[in-house]
Protein backbone atom coordinates (compact mmCIF):
# COMPACT_ATOMS: atom_id res chain seq x y z
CA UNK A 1 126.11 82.35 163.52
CA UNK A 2 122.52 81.36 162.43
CA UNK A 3 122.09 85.81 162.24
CA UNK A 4 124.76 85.72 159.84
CA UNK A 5 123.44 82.88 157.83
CA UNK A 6 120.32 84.31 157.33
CA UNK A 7 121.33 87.57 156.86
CA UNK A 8 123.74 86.25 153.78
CA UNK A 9 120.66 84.37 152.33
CA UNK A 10 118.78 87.52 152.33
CA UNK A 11 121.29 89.56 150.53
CA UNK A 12 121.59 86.75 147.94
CA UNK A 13 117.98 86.70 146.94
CA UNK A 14 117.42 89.70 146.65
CA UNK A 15 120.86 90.27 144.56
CA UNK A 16 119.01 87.62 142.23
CA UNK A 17 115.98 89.38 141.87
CA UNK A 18 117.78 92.92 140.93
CA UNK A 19 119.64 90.60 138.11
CA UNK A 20 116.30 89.46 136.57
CA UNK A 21 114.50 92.82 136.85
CA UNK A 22 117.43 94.23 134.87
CA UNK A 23 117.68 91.52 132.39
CA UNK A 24 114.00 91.83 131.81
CA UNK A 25 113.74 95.45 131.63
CA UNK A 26 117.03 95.45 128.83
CA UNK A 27 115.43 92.76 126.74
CA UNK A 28 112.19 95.10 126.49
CA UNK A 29 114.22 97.83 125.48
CA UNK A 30 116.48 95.96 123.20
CA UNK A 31 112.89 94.43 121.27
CA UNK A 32 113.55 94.88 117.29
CA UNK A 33 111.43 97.76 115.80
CA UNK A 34 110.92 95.54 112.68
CA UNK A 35 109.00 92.72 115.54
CA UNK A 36 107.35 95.87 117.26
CA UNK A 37 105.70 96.55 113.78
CA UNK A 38 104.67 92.95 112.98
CA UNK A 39 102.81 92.57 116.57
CA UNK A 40 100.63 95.90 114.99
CA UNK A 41 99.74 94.73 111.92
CA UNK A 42 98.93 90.84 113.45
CA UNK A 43 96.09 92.63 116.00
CA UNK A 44 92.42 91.62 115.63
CA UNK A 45 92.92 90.01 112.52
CA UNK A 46 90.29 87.57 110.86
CA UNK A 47 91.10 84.55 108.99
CA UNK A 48 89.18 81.85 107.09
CA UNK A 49 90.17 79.28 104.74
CA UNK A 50 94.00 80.65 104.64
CA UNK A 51 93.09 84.12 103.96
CA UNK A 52 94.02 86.34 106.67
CA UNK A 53 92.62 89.81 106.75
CA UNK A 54 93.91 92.68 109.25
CA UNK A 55 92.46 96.51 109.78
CA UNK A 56 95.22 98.93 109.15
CA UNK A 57 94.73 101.43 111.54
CA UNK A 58 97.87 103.22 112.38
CA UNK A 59 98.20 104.94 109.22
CA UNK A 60 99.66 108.88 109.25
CA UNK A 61 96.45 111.18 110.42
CA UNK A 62 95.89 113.66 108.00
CA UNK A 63 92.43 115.30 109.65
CA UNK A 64 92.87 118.38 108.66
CA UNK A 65 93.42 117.98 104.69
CA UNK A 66 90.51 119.16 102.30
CA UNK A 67 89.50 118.62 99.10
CA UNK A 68 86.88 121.52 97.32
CA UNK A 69 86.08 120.36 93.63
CA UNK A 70 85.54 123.70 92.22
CA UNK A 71 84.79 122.40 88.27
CA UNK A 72 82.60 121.12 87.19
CA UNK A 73 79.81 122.06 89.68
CA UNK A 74 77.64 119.76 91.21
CA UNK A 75 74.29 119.09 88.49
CA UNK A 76 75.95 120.97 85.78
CA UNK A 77 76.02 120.19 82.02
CA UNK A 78 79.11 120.30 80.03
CA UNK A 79 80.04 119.75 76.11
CA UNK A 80 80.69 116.42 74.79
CA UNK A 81 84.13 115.25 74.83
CA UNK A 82 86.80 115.48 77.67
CA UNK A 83 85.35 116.85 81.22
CA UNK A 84 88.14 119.43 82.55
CA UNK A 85 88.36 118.87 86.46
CA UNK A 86 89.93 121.99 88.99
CA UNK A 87 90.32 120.93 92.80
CA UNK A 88 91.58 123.20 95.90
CA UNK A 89 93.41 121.55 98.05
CA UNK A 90 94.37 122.55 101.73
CA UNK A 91 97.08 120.86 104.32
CA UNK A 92 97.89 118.29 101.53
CA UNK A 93 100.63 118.08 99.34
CA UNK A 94 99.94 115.82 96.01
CA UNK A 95 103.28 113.64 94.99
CA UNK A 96 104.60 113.78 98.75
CA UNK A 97 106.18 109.83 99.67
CA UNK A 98 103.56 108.97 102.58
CA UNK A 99 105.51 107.71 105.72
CA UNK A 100 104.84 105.25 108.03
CA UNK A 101 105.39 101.51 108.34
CA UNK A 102 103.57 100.48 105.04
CA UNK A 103 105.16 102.68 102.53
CA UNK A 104 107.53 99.51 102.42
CA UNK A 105 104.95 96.96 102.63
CA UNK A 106 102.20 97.68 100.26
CA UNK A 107 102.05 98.66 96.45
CA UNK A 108 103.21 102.13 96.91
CA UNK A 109 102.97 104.85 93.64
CA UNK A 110 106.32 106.25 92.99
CA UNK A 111 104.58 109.21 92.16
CA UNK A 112 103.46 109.82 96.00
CA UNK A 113 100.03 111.26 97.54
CA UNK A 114 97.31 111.87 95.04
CA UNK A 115 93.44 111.71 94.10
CA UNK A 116 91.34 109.37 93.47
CA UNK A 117 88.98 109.93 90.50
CA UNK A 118 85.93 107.63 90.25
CA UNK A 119 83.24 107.97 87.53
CA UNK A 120 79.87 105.69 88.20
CA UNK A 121 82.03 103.34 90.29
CA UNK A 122 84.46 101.82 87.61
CA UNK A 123 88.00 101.50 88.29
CA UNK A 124 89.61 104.72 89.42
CA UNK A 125 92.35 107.05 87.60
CA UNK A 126 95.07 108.81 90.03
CA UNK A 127 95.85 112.14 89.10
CA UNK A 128 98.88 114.02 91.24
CA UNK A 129 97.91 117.70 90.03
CA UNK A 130 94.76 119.60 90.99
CA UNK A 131 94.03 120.37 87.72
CA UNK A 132 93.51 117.78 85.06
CA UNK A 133 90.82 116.37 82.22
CA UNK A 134 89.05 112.98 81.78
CA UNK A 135 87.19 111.64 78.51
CA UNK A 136 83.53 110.20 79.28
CA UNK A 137 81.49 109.34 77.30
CA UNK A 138 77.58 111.49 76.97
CA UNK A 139 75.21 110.80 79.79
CA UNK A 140 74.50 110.99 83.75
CA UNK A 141 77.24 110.32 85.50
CA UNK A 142 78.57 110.28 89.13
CA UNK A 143 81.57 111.03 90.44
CA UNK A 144 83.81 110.44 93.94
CA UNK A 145 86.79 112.13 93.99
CA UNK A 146 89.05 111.58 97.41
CA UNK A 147 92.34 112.09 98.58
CA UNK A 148 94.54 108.98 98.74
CA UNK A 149 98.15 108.46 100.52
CA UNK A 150 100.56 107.15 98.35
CA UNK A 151 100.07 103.39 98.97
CA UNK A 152 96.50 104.05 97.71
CA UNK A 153 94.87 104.24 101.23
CA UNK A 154 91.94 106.92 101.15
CA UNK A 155 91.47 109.96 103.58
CA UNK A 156 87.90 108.96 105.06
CA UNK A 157 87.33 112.29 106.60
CA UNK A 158 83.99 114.06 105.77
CA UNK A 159 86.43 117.27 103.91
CA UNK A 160 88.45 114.48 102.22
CA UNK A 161 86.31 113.53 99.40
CA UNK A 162 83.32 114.95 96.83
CA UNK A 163 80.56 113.49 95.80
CA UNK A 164 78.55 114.92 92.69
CA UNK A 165 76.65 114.26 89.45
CA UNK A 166 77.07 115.92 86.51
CA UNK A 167 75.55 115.78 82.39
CA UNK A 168 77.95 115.23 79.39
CA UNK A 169 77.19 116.12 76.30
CA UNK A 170 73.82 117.89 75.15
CA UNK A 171 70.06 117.08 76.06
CA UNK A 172 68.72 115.74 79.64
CA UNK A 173 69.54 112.67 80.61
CA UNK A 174 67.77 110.34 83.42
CA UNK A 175 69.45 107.16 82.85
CA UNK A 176 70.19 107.16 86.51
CA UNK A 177 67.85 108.30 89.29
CA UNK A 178 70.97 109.07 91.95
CA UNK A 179 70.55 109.98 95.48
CA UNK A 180 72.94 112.06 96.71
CA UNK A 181 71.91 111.67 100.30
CA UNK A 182 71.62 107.89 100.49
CA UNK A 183 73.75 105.39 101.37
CA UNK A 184 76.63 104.59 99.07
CA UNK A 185 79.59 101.89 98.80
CA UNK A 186 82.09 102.68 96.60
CA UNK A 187 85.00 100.38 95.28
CA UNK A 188 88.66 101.16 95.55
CA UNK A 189 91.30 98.49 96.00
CA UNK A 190 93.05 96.10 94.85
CA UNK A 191 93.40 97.01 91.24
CA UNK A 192 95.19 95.68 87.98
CA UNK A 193 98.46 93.54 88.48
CA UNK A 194 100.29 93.17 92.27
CA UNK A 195 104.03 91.99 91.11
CA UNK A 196 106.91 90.47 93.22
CA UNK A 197 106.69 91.65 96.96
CA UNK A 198 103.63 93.85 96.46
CA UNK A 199 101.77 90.42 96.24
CA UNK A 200 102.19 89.11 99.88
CA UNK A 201 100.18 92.21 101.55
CA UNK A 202 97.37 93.40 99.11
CA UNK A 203 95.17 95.96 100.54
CA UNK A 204 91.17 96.33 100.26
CA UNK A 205 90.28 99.62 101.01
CA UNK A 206 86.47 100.79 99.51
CA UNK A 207 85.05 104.65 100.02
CA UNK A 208 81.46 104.95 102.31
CA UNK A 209 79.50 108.16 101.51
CA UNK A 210 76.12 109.06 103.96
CA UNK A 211 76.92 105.73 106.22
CA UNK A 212 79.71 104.04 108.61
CA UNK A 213 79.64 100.49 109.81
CA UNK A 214 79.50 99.31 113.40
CA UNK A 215 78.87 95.79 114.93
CA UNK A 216 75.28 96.81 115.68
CA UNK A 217 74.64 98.71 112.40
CA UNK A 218 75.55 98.72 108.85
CA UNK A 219 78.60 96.41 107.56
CA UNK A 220 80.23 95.31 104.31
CA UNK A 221 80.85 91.57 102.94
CA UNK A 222 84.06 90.68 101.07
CA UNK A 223 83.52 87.67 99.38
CA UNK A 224 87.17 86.97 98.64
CA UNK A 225 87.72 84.55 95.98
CA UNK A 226 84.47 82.62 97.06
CA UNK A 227 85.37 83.32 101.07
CA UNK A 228 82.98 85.44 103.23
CA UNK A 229 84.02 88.42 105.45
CA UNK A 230 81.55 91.01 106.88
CA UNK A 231 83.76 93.79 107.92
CA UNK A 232 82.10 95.90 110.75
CA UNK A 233 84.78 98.45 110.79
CA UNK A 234 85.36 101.36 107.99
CA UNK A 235 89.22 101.04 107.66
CA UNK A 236 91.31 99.29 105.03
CA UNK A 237 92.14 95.51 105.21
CA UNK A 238 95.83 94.14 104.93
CA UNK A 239 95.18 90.81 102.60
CA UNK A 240 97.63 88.05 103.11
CA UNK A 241 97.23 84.47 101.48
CA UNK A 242 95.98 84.97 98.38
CA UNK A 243 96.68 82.55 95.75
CA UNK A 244 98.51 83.52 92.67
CA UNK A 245 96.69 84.26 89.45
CA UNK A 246 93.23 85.86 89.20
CA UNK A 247 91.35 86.46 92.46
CA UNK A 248 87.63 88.34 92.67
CA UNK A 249 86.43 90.37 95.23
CA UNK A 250 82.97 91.32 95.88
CA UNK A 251 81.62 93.67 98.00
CA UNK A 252 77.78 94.38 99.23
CA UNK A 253 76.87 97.05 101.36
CA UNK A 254 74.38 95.70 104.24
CA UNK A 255 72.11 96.67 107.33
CA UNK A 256 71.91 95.56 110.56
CA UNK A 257 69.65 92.46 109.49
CA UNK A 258 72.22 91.53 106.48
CA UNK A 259 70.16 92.49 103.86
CA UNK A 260 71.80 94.49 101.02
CA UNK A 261 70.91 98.03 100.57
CA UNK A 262 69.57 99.48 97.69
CA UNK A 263 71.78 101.73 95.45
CA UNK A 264 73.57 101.37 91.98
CA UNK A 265 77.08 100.75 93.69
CA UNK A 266 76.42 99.17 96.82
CA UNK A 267 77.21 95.68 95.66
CA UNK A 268 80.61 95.23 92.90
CA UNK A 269 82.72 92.36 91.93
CA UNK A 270 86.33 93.30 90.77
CA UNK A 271 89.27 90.75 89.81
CA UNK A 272 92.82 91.70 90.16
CA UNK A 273 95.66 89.60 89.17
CA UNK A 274 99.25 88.69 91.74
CA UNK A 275 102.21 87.66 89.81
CA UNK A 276 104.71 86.34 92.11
């Protein structure tokens, strides 16, 4: 009798145990992909005084795209007026929707993938053909041009971007002694007016030329809307918390000791504006 007892118990234990497994095992397969997102962009997040900032990492990899800025060449001198720019591209497609999980949660351009155009670090233009022209004005100037995804995020790939200076209008100019092989820090976004639901995630993304950042080396401080951040990582940020109105960013390029490093660019302050 006691053989049969215990032999009962046994059976019913371990009956109990196959019903949890199960049940556990279905409610891991049953998790929402909308909560499977959310624990992604939550990961190694920093936040101080209600601003949270997360590194957007999981992004669609693009290694292989290039960008060749064929006009105008690197130290040339062209006439005054507008400066004709002609790109080749390679295993990129300009207006293409970017996928991924933050085509729906960031400001995304309508117009899809695209370049970035920066002349002597002031606010970019986006341009969705390879072929286009830009007024600016005579002088020195520098220019960045890199490939962006559609919700603004630049390709940070060494064949993803160009760096060069070039001479408007006639005469030499030396208003700016540029080093082409130094360190550089280059602002990208946020930019103009976030509206509606573009306003609860605002990225910060900024372009590095000739450096990369690291705990133990070079790094970048965001002072957001008079809150410090010193970013050791080269990826864009995911911004949550930001009041509404005008907010400022500034940005400073450091070394391993925190002290800024020379260059014309390598410390900006930009204001952008959220209208809920």
């Amino acid at each position: 009798m006691k053989t049969t007892t215990y032999l009962l118990s046994a059976l019913l234990v371990a009956a109990l145990a196959a019903c949890d497994t199960t049940r556990r095992v279905q409610e891991t397969e049953v998790e929402p992909a909308s909560e499977a997102i959310t624990s992604l962009s939550t990961e190694g997040f920093i936040e101080k005084n209600g601003i949270r900032l997360t590194p957007l990492t999981d992004s669609p990899k693009m290694a292989e795209a290039q960008l060749v800025l064929k006009t105008p060449p690197s130290g040339s001198a062209v006439p005054s007026g507008p400066v004709a720019f002609d790109y080749d591209l390679t295993n990129f497609q300009l207006t293409r929707m970017t996928g991924g999980p933050h085509a729906e949660h960031l400001a995304n351009s309508q117009q899809g993938q695209h370049i970035h155009n920066i002349v002597d670090n002031q606010p970019y233009t986006a341009h969705y053909t390879t072929e286009f022209s830009k007024p600016l004005p005579d002088g020195q100037h520098v220019v960045l041009s890199f490939l962006s995804r559609s919700y603004h995020e630049s390709l940070k790939h060494r064949g993803a971007y160009d760096l060069r200076v070039l001479t408007v209008g006639p005469g030499v100019y030396s208003t700016q002694n540029f080093d082409l092989q130094a360190p550089h820090l280059f602002y990208s976004r946020p930019k103009d007016v976030y509206k509606g639901k573009d306003t609860k995630r605002v990225m910060l993304d900024f372009y590095l030329v000739n450096t990369t950042l690291s705990p133990n080396g070079n790094k970048v401080r965001a002072t957001i809307d008079g809150t410090e951040f010193v970013l050791d990582q080269w990826v864009p940020y995911i911004m949550e918390g930001l009041a509404p109105g005008e907010n400022t960013i500034k940005l400073e390029l450091l070394d391993e000791k925190g002290n800024q490093i020379p260059g014309p660019f390598n410390a900006e302050t930009r204001t952008f504006t959220l209208q809920p």
